[in-house]
N, C-alpha and C. Protein backbone atom coordinates (compact mmCIF):
# COMPACT_ATOMS: atom_id res chain seq x y z
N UNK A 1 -7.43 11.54 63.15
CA UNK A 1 -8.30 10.40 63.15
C UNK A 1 -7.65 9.29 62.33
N UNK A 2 -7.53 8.43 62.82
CA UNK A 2 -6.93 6.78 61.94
C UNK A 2 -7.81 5.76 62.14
N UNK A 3 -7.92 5.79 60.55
CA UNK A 3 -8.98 4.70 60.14
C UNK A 3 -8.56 3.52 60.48
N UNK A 4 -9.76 2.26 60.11
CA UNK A 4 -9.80 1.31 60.61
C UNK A 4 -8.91 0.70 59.67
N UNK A 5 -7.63 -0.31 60.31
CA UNK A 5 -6.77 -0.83 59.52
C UNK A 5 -7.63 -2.34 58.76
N UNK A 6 -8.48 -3.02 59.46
CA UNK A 6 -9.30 -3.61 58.53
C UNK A 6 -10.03 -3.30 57.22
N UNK A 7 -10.35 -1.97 57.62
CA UNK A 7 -10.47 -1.76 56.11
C UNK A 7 -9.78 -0.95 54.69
N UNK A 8 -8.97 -0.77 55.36
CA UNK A 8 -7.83 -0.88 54.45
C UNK A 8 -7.22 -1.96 53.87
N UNK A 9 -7.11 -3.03 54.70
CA UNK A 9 -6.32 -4.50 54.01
C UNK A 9 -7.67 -5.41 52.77
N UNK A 10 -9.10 -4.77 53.49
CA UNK A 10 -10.16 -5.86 52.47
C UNK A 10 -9.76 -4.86 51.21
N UNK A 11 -9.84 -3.47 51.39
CA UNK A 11 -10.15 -2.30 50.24
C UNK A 11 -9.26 -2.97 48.66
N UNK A 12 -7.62 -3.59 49.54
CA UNK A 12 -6.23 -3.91 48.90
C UNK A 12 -6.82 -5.21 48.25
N UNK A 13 -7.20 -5.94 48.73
CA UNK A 13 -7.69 -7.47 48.09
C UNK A 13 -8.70 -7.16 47.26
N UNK A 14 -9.58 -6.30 47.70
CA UNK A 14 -10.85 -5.91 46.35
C UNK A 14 -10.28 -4.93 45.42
N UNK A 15 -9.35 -4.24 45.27
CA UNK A 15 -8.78 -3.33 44.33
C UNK A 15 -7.72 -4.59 43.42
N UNK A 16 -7.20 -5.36 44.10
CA UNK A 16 -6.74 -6.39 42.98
C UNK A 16 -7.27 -7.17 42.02
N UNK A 17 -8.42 -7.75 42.99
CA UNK A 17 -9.39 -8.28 41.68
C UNK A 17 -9.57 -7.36 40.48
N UNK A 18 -9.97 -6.27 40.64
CA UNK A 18 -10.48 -5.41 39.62
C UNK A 18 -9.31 -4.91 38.69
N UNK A 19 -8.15 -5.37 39.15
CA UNK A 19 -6.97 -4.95 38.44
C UNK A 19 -7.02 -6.25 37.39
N UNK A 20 -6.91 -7.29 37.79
CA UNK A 20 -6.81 -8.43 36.67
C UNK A 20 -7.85 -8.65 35.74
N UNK A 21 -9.52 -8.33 36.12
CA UNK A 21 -10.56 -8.16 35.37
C UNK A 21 -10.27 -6.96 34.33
N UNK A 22 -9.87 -5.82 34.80
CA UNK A 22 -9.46 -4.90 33.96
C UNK A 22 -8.32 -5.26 32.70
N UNK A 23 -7.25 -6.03 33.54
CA UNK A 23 -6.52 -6.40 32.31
C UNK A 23 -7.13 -7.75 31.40
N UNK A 24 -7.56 -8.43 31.72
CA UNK A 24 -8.26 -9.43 30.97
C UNK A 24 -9.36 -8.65 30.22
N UNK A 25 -9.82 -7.62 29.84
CA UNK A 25 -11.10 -6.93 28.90
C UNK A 25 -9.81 -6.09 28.37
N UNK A 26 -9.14 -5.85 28.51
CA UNK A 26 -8.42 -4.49 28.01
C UNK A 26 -6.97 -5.22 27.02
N UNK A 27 -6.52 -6.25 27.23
CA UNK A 27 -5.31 -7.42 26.94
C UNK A 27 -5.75 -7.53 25.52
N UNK A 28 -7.02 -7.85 25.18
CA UNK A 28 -7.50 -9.06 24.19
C UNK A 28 -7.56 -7.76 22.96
N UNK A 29 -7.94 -6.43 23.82
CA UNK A 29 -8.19 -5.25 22.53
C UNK A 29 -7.26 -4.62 22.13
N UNK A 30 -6.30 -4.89 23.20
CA UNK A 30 -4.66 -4.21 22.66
C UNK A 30 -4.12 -4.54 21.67
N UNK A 31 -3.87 -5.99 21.82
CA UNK A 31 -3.69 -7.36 21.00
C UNK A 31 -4.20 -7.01 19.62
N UNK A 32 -5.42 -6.82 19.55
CA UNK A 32 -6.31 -6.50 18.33
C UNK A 32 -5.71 -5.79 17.37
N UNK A 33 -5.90 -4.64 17.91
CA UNK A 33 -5.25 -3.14 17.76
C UNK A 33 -4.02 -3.50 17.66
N UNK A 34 -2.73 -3.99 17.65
CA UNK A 34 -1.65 -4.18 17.19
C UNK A 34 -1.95 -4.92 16.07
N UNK A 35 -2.32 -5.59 16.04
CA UNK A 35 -2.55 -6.71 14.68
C UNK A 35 -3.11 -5.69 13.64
N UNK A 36 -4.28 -4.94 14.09
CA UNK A 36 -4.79 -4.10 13.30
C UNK A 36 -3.58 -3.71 12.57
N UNK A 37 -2.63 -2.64 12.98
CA UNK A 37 -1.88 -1.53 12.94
C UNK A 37 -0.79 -2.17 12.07
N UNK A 38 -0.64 -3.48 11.98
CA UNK A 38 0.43 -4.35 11.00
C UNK A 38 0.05 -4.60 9.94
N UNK A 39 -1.14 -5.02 9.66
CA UNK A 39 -1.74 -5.41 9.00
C UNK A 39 -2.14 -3.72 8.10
N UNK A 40 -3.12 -3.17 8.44
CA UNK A 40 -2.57 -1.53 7.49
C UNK A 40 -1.25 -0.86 7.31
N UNK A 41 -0.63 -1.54 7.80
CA UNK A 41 1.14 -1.04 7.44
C UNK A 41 1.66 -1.95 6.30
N UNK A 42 1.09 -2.90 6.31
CA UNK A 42 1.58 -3.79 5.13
C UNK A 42 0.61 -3.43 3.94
N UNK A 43 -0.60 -2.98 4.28
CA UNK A 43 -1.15 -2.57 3.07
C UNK A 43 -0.51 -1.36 2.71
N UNK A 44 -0.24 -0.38 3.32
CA UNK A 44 0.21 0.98 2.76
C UNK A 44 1.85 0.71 2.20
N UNK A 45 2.78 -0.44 2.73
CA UNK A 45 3.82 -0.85 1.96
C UNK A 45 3.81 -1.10 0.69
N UNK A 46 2.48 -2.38 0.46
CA UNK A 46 2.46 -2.77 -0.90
C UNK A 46 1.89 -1.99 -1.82
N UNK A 47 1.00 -0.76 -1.51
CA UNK A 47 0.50 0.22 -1.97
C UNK A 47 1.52 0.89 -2.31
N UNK A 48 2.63 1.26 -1.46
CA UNK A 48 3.89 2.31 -2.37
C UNK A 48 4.40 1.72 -2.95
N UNK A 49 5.02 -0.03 -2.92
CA UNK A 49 5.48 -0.43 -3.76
C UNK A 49 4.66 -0.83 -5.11
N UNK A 50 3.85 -0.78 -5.62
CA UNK A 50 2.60 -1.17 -6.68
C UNK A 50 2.84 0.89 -7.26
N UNK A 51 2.80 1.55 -6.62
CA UNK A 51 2.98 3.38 -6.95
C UNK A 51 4.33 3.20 -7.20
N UNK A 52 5.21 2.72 -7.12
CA UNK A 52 7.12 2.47 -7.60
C UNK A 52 6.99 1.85 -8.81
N UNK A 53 6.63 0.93 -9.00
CA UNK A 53 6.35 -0.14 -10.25
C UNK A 53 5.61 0.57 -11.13
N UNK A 54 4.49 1.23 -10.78
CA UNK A 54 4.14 1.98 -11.97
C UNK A 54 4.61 3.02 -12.50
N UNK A 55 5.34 3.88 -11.44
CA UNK A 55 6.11 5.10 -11.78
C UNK A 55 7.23 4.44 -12.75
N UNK A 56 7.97 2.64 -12.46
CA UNK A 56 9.16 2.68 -13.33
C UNK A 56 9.04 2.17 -14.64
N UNK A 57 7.79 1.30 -14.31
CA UNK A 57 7.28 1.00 -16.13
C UNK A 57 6.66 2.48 -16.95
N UNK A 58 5.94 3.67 -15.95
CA UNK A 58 5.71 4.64 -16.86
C UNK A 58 7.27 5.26 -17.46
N UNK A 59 8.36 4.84 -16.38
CA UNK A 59 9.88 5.46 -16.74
C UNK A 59 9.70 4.84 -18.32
N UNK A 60 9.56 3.15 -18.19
CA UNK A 60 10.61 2.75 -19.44
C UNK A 60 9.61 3.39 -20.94
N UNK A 61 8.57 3.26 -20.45
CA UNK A 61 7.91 3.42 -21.36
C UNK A 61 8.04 4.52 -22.27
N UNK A 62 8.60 5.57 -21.38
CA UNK A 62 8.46 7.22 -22.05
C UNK A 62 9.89 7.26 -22.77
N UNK A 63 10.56 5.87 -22.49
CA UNK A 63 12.06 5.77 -23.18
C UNK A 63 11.82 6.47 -24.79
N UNK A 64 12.62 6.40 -25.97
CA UNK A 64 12.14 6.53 -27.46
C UNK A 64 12.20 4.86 -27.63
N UNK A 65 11.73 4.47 -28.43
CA UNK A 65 11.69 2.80 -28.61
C UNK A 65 11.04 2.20 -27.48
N UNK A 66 10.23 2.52 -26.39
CA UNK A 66 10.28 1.72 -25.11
C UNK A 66 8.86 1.02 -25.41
N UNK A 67 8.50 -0.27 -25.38
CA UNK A 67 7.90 -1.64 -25.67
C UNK A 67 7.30 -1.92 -24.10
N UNK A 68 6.63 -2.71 -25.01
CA UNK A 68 5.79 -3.33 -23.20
C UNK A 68 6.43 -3.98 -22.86
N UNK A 69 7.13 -5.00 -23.57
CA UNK A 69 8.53 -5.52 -22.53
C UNK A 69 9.18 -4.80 -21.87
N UNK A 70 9.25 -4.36 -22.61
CA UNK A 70 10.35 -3.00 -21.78
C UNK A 70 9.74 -2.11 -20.18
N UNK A 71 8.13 -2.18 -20.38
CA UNK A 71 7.23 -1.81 -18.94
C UNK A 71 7.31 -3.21 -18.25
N UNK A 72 6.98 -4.42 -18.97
CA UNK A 72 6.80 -5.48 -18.01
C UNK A 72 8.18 -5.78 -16.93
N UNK A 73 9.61 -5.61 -17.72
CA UNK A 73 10.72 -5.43 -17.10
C UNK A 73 11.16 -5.06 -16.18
N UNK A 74 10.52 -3.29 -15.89
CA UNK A 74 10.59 -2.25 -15.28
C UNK A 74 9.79 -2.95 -14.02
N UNK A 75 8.45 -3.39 -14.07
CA UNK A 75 7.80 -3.77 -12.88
C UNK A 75 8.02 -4.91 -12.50
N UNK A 76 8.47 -5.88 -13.03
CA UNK A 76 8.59 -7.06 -12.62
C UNK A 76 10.02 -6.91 -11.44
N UNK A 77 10.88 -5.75 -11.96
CA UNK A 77 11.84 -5.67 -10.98
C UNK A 77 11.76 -5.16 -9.68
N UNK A 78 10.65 -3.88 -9.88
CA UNK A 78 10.40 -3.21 -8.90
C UNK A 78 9.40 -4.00 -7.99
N UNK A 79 8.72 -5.13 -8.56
CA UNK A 79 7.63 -6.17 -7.06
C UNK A 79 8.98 -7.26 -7.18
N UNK A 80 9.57 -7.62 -7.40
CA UNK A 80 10.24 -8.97 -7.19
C UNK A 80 11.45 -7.93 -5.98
N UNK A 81 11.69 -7.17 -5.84
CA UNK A 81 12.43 -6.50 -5.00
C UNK A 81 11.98 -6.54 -3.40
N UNK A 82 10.54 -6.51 -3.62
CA UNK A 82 9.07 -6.25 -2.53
C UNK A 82 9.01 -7.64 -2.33
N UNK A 83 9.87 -8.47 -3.14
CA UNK A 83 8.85 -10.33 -2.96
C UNK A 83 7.38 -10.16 -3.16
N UNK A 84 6.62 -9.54 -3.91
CA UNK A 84 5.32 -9.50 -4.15
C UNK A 84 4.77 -10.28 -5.61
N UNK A 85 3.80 -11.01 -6.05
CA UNK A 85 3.56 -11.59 -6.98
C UNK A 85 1.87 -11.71 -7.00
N UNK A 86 1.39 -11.93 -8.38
CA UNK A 86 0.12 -11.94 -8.30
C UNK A 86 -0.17 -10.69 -8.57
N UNK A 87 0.39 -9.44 -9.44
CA UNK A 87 -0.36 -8.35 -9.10
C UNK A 87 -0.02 -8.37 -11.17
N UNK A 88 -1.25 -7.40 -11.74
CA UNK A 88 -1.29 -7.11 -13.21
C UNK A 88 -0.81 -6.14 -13.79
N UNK A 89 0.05 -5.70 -14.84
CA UNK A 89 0.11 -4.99 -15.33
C UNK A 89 -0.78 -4.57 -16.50
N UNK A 90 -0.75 -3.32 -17.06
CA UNK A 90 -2.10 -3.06 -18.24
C UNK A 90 -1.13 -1.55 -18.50
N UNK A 91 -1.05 -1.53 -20.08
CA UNK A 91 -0.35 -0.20 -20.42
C UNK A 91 -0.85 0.13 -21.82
N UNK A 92 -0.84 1.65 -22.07
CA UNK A 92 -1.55 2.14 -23.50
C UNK A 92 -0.14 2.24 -24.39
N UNK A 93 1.10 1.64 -24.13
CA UNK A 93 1.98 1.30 -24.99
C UNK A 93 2.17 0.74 -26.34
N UNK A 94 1.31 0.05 -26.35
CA UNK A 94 1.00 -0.76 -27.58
C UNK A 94 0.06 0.37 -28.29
N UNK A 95 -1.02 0.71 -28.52
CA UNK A 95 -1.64 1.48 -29.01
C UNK A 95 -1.23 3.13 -28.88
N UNK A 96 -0.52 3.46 -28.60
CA UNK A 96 0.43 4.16 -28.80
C UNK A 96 1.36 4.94 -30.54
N UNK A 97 0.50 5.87 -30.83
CA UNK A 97 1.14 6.14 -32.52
C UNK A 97 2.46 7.16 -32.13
N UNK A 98 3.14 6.83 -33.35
CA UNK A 98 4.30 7.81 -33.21
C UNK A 98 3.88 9.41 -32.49
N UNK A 99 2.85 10.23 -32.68
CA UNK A 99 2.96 11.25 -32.61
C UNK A 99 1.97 11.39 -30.97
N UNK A 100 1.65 9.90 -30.57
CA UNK A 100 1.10 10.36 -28.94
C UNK A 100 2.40 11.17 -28.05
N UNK A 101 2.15 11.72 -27.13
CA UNK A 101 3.12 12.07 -26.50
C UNK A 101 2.69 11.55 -25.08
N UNK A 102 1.73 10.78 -24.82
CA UNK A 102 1.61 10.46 -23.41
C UNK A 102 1.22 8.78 -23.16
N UNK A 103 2.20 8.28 -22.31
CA UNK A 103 1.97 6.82 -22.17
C UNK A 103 1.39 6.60 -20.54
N UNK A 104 0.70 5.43 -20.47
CA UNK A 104 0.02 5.39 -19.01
C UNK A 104 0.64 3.83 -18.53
N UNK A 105 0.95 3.53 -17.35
CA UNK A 105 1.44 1.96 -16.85
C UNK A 105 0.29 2.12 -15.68
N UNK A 106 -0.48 0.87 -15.76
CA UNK A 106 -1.28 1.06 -14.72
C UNK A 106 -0.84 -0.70 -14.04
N UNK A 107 -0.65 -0.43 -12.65
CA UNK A 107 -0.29 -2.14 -11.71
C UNK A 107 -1.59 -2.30 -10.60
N UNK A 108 -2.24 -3.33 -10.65
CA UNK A 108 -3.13 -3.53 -10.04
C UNK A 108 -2.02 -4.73 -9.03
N UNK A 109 -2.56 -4.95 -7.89
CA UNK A 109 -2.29 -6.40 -6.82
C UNK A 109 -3.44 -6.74 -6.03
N UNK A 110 -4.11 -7.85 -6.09
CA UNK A 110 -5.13 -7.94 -4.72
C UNK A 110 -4.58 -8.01 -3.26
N UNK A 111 -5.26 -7.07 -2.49
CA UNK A 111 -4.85 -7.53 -0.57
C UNK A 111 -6.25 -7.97 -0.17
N UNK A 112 -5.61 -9.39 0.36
CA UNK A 112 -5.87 -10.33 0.88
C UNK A 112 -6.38 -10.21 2.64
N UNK A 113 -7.26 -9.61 2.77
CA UNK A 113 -7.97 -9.09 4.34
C UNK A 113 -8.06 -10.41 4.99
N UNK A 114 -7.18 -11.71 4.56
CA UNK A 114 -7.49 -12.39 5.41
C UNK A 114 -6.98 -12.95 6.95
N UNK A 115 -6.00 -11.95 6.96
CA UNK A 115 -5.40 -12.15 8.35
C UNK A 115 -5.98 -12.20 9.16
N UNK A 116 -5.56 -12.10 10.71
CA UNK A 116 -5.91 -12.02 12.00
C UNK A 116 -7.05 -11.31 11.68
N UNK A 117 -7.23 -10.11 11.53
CA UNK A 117 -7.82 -9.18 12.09
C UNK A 117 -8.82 -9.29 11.06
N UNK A 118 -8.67 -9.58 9.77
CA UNK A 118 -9.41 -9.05 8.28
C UNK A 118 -10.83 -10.62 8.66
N UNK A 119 -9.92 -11.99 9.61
CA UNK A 119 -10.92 -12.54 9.89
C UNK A 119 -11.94 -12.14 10.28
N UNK A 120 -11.52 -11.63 11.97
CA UNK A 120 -12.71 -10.86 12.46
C UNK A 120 -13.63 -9.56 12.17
N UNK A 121 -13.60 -9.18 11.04
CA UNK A 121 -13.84 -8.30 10.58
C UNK A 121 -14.56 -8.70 8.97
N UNK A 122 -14.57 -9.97 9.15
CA UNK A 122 -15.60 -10.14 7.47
C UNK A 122 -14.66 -10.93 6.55
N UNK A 123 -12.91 -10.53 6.72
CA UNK A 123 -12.36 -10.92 5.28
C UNK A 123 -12.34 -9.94 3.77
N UNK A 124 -11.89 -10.84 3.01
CA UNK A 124 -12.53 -10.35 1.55
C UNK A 124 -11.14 -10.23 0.72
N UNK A 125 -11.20 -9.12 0.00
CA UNK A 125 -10.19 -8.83 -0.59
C UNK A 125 -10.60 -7.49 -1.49
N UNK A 126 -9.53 -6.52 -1.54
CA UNK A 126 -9.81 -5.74 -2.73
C UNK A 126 -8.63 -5.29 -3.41
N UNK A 127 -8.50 -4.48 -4.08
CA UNK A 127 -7.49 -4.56 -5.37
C UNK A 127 -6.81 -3.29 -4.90
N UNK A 128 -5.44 -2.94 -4.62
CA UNK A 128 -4.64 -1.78 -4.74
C UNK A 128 -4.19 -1.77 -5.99
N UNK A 129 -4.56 -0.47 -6.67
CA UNK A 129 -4.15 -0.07 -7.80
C UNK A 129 -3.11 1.39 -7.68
N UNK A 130 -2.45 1.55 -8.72
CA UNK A 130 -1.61 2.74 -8.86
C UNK A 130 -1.77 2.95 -10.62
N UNK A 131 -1.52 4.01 -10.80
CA UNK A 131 -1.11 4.35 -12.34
C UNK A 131 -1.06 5.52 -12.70
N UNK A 132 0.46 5.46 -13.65
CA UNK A 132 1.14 6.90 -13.68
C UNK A 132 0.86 7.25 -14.99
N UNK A 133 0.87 8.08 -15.58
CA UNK A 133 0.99 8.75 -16.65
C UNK A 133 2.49 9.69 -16.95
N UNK A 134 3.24 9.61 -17.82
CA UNK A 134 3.83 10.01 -18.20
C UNK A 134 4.47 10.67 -20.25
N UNK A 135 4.43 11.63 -20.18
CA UNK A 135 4.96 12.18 -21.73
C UNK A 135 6.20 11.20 -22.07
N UNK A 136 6.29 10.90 -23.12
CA UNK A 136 7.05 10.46 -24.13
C UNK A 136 8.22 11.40 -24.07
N UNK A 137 9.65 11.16 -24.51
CA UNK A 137 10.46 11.67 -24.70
C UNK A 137 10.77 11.81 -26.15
N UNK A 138 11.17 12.86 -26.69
CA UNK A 138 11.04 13.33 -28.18
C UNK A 138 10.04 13.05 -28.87
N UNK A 139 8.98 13.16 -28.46
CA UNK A 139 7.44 13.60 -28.93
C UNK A 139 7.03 14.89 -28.04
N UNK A 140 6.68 15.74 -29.24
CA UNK A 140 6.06 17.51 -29.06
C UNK A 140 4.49 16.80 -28.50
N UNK A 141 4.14 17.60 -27.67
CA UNK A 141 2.75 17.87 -27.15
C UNK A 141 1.70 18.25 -28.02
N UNK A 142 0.61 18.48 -27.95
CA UNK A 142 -0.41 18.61 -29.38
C UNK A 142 0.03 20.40 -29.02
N UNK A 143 0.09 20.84 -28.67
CA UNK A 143 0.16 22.52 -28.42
C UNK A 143 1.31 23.09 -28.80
N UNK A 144 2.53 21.63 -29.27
CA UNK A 144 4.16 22.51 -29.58
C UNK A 144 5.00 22.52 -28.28
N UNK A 145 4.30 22.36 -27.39
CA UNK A 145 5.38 22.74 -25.89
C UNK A 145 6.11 21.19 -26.35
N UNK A 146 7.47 21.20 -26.18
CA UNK A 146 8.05 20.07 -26.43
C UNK A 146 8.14 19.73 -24.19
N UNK A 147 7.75 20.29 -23.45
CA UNK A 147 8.14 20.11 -22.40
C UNK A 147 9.52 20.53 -21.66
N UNK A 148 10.57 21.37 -22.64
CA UNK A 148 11.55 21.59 -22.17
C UNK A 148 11.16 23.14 -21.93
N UNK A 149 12.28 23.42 -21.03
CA UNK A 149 12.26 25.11 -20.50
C UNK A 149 12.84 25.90 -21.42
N UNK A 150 12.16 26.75 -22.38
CA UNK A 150 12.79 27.94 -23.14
C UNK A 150 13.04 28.95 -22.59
N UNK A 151 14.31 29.59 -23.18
CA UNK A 151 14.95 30.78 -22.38
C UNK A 151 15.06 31.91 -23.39
């Protein structure tokens, strides 16, 4: 049995329309969704880099002699590397007595939701924070463990 070739040729002209309607609803959310997907990739960048900066100011800090200059140093190198600016440092360095054995670098940065996507979605902003803790070097622990491996 062979169908009617008329309706086969309208079937072809009405299956096209619905192809371009389809891509015109489906185009605009792809679009989205990529923007999305850049936009949380750059947050989870500046998030490891802000977790680097604090890991290297907790480095300088646990130096013997190591100063908040000496943390501000450490991070200022590790975001100026990132091109990032605008973000705080805060450290228990200063208050810090000879016999603490544990120093903390904490780096705050605000992200800025105001892109593409953070438009349609409200905006705003909130704060990625990181902060490491690290022991002092030649300061004993309150318990005596100096932190090294005895054999």
């Amino acid at each position: 049995m062979v169908g009617n070739p008329m309706n086969t040729k309208r079937k072809r002209f009405v299956r096209r329309g619905a192809a371009v309607v389809e891509a015109a609803v489906v185009a605009p959310l792809m679009i989205l969704a990529m923007f999305g997907m850049i936009e949380v990739g750059y947050a989870f960048m500046i998030k490891q880099t802000v977790t680097l900066a604090a890991r290297e100011g907790a480095r300088a800090a646990a130096l013997p002699g190591g100063n908040m200059s000496d943390v501000t140093a450490a991070v200022d190198a590790s975001m100026a590397a990132a091109n990032l600016t605008g973000y705080t440092t805060t450290s228990n360095i200063s208050s810090v007595g000879p016999t603490d054995y544990e120093v903390w670098v904490e780096v705050s940065m605000p992200f800025d939701r105001a892109g593409f996507t953070g438009q349609l979605m409200g905006g705003g902003s909130f704060n990625i924070t990181a902060k490491t803790t690290m022991r002092r070097e030649g300061v004993d622990a309150p318990d005596g463990d100096g932190g090294g491996i005895e054999m």
